[in-house]
C-alpha atoms as a PDB file:
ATOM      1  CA  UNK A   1      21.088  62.433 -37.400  1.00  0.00           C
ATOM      2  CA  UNK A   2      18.065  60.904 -38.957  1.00  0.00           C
ATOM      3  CA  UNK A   3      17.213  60.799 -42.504  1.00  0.00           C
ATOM      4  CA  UNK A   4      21.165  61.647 -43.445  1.00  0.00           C
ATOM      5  CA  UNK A   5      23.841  59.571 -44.849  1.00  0.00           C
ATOM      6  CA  UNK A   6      26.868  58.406 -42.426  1.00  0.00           C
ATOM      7  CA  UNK A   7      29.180  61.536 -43.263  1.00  0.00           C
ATOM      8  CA  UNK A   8      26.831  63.919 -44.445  1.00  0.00           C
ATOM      9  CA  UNK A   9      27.447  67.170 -43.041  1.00  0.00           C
ATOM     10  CA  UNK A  10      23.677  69.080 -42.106  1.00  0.00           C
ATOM     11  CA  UNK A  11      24.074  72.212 -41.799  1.00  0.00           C
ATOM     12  CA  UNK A  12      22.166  73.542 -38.288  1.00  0.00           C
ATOM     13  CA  UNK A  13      23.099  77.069 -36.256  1.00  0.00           C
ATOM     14  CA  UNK A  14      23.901  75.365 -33.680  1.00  0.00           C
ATOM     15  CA  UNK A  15      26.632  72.768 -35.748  1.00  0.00           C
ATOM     16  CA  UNK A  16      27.841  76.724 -37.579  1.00  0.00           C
ATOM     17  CA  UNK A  17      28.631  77.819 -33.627  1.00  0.00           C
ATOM     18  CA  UNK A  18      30.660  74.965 -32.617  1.00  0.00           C
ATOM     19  CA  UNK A  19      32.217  75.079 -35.164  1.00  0.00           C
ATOM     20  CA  UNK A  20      33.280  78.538 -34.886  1.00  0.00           C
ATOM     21  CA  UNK A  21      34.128  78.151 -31.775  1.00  0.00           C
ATOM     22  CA  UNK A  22      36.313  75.214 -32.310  1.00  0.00           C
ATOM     23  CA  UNK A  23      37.674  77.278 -35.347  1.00  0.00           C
ATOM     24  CA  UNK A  24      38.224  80.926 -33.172  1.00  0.00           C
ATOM     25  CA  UNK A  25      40.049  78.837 -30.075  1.00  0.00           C
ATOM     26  CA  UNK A  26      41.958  76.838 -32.503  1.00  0.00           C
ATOM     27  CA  UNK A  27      43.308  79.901 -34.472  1.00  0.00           C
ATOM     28  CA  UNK A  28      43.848  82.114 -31.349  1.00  0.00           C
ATOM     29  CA  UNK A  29      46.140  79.418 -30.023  1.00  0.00           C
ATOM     30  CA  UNK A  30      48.093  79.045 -33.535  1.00  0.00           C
ATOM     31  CA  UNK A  31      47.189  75.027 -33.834  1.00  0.00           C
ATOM     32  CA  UNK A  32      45.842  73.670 -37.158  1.00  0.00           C
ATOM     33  CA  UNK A  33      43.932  70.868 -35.908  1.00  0.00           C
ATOM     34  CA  UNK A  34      41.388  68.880 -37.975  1.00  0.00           C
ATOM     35  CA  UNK A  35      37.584  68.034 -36.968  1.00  0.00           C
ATOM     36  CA  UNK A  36      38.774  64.467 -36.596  1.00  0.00           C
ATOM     37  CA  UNK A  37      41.269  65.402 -34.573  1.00  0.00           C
ATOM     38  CA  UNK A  38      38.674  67.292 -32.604  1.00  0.00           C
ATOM     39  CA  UNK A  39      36.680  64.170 -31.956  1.00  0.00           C
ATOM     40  CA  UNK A  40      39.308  61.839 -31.546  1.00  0.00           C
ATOM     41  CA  UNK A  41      40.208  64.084 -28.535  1.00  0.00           C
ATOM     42  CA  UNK A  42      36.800  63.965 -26.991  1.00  0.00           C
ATOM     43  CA  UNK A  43      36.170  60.296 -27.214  1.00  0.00           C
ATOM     44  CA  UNK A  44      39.867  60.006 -25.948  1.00  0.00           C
ATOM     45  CA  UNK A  45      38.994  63.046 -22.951  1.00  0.00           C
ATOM     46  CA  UNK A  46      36.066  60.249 -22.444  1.00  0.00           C
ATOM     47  CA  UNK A  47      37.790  57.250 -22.042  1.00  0.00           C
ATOM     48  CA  UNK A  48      40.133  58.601 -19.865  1.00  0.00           C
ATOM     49  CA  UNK A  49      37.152  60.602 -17.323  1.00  0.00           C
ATOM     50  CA  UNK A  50      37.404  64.194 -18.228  1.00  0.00           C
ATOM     51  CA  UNK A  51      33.949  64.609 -19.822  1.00  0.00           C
ATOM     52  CA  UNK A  52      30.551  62.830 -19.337  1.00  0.00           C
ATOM     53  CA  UNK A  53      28.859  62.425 -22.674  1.00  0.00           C
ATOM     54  CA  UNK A  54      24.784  61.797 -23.341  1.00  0.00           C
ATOM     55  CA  UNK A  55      23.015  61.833 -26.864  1.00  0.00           C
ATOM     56  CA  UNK A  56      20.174  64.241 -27.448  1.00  0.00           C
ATOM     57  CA  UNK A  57      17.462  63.203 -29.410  1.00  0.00           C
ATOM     58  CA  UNK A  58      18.487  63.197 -32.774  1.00  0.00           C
ATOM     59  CA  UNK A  59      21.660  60.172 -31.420  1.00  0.00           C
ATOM     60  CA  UNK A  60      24.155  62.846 -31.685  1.00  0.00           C
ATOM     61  CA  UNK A  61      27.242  62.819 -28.315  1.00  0.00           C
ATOM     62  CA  UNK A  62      26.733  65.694 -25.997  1.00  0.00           C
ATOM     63  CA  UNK A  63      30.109  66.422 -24.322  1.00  0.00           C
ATOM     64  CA  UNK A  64      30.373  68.113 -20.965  1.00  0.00           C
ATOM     65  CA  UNK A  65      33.421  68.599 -18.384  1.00  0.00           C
ATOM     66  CA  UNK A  66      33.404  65.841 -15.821  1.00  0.00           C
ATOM     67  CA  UNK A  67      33.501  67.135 -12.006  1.00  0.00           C
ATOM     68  CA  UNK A  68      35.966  66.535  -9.854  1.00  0.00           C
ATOM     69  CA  UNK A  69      33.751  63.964  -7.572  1.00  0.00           C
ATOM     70  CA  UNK A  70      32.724  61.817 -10.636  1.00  0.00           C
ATOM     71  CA  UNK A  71      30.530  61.613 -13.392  1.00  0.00           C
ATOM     72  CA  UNK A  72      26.754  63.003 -13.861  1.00  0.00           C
ATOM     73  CA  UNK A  73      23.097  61.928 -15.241  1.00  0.00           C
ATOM     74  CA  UNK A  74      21.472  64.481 -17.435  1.00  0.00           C
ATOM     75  CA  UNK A  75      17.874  64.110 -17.874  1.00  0.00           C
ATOM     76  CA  UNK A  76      17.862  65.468 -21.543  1.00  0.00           C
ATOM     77  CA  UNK A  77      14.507  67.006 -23.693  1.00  0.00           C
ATOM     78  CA  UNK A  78      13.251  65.248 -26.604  1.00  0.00           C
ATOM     79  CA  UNK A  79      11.903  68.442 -27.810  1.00  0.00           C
ATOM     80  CA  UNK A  80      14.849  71.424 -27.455  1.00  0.00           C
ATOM     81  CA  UNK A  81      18.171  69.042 -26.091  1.00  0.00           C
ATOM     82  CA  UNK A  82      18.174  71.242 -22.838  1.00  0.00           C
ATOM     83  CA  UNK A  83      19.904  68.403 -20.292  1.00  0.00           C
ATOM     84  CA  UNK A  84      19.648  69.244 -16.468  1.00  0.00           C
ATOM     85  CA  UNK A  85      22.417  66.691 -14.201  1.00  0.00           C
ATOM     86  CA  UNK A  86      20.196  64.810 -12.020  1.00  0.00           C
ATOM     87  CA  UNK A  87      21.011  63.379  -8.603  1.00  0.00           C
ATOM     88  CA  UNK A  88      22.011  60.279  -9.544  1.00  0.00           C
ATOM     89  CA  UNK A  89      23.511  58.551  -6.095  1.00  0.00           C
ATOM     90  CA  UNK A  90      20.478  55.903  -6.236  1.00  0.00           C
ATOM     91  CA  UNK A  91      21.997  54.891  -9.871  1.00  0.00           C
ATOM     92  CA  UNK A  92      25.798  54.619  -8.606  1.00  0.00           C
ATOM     93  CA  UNK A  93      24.604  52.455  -5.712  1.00  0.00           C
ATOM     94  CA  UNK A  94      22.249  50.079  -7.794  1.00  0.00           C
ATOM     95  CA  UNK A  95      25.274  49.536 -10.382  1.00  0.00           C
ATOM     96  CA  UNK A  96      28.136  48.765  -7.365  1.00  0.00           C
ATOM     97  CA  UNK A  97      25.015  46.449  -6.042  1.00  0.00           C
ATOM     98  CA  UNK A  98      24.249  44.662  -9.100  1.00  0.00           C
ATOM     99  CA  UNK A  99      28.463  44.459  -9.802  1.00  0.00           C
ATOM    100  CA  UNK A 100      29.190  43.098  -7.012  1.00  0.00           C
ATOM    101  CA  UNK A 101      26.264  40.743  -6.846  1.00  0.00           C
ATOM    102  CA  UNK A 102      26.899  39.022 -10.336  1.00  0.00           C
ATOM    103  CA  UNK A 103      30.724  38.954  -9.323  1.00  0.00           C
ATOM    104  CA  UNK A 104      32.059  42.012 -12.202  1.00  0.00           C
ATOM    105  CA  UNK A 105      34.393  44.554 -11.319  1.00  0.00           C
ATOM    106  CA  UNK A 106      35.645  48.018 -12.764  1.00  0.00           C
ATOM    107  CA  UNK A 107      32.173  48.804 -13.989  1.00  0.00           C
ATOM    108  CA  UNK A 108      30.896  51.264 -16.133  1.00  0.00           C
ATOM    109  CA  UNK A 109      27.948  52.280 -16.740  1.00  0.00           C
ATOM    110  CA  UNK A 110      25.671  54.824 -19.266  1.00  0.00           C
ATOM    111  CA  UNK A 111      22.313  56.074 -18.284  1.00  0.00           C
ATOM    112  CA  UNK A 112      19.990  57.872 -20.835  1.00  0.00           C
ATOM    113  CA  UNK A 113      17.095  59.538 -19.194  1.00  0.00           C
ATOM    114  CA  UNK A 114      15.187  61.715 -22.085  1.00  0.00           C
ATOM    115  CA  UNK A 115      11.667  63.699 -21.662  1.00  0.00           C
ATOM    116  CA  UNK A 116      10.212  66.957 -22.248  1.00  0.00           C
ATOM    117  CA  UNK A 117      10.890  70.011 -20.122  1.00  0.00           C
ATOM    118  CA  UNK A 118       8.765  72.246 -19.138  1.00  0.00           C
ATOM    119  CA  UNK A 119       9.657  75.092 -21.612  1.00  0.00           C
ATOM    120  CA  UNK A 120       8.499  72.341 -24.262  1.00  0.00           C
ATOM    121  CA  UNK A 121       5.517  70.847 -22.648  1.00  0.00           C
ATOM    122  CA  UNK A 122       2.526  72.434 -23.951  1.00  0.00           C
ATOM    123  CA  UNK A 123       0.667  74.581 -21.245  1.00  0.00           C
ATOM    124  CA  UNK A 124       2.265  77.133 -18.871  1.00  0.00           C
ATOM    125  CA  UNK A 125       6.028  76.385 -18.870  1.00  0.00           C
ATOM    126  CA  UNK A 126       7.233  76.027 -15.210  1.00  0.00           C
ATOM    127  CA  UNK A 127      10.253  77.399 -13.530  1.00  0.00           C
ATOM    128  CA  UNK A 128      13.005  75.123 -13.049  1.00  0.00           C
ATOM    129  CA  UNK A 129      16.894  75.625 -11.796  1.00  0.00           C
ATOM    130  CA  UNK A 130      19.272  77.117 -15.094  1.00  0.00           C
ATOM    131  CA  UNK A 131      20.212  74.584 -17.378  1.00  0.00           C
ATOM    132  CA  UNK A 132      23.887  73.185 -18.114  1.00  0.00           C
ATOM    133  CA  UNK A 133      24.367  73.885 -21.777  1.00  0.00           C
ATOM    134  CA  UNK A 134      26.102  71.222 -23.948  1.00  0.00           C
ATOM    135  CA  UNK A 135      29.967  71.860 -24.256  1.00  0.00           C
ATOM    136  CA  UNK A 136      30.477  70.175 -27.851  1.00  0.00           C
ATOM    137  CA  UNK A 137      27.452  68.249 -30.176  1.00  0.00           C
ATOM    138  CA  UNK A 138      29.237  65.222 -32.021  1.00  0.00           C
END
């Protein structure tokens, strides 16, 4: 969040939806859980593999549900935070190579590729496959 002070809340729509959100599943199912509960549970759901997480432009953590068959690249736009997964088999083979060449093991690995999609780019916008919406900003 640029230009705010560690803990500041700013206000943005999409913040007042998750937070609804959070706030309408939390009620339905009776809990009264806190927002730091809420991201203590994601970084935790991270650590342990259930979600993939990549910033959008502003730093913030975009959470998403991790597949069954691994993790995902997102290419991500500067301009609106849409994030596409990307094949990314070249990546996972160029980390187990460069692992295994310096002698590491249980390696992980984050990849940020950002740009500006075609809905953003100035000129005709061009058609590309639906977009995988962000699950939780944080």
């Amino acid at each position: 969040m640029h230009g705010t002070v560690p803990g500041e809340w700013r206000t943005t729509p999409q913040r007042a939806a998750v937070l609804g959100a959070l706030h309408a599943a939390l009620v339905t199912d009776g809990a009264a859980v806190g927002l730091s509960t809420v991201y203590r549970t994601l970084r935790l759901l991270e650590a342990a593999g259930h979600v993939d997480v990549v910033r959008d432009s502003d730093g913030e953590r975009l959470y998403r549900p991790r597949p069954d068959d691994g993790h995902r690249h997102y290419l991500v736009c500067r301009e609106c935070g849409l994030s596409l997964a990307v094949d990314s088999e070249e990546v996972e083979q160029w980390v187990a190579r460069v692992a295994r060449d310096i002698g590491f093991h249980a390696v992980d690995h984050t990849v940020e590729l950002t740009g500006v999609c075609g809905g953003c780019r100035p000129g005709p916008a061009s058609a590309g496959p639906a977009p995988d919406r962000p699950v939780v900003h944080g």
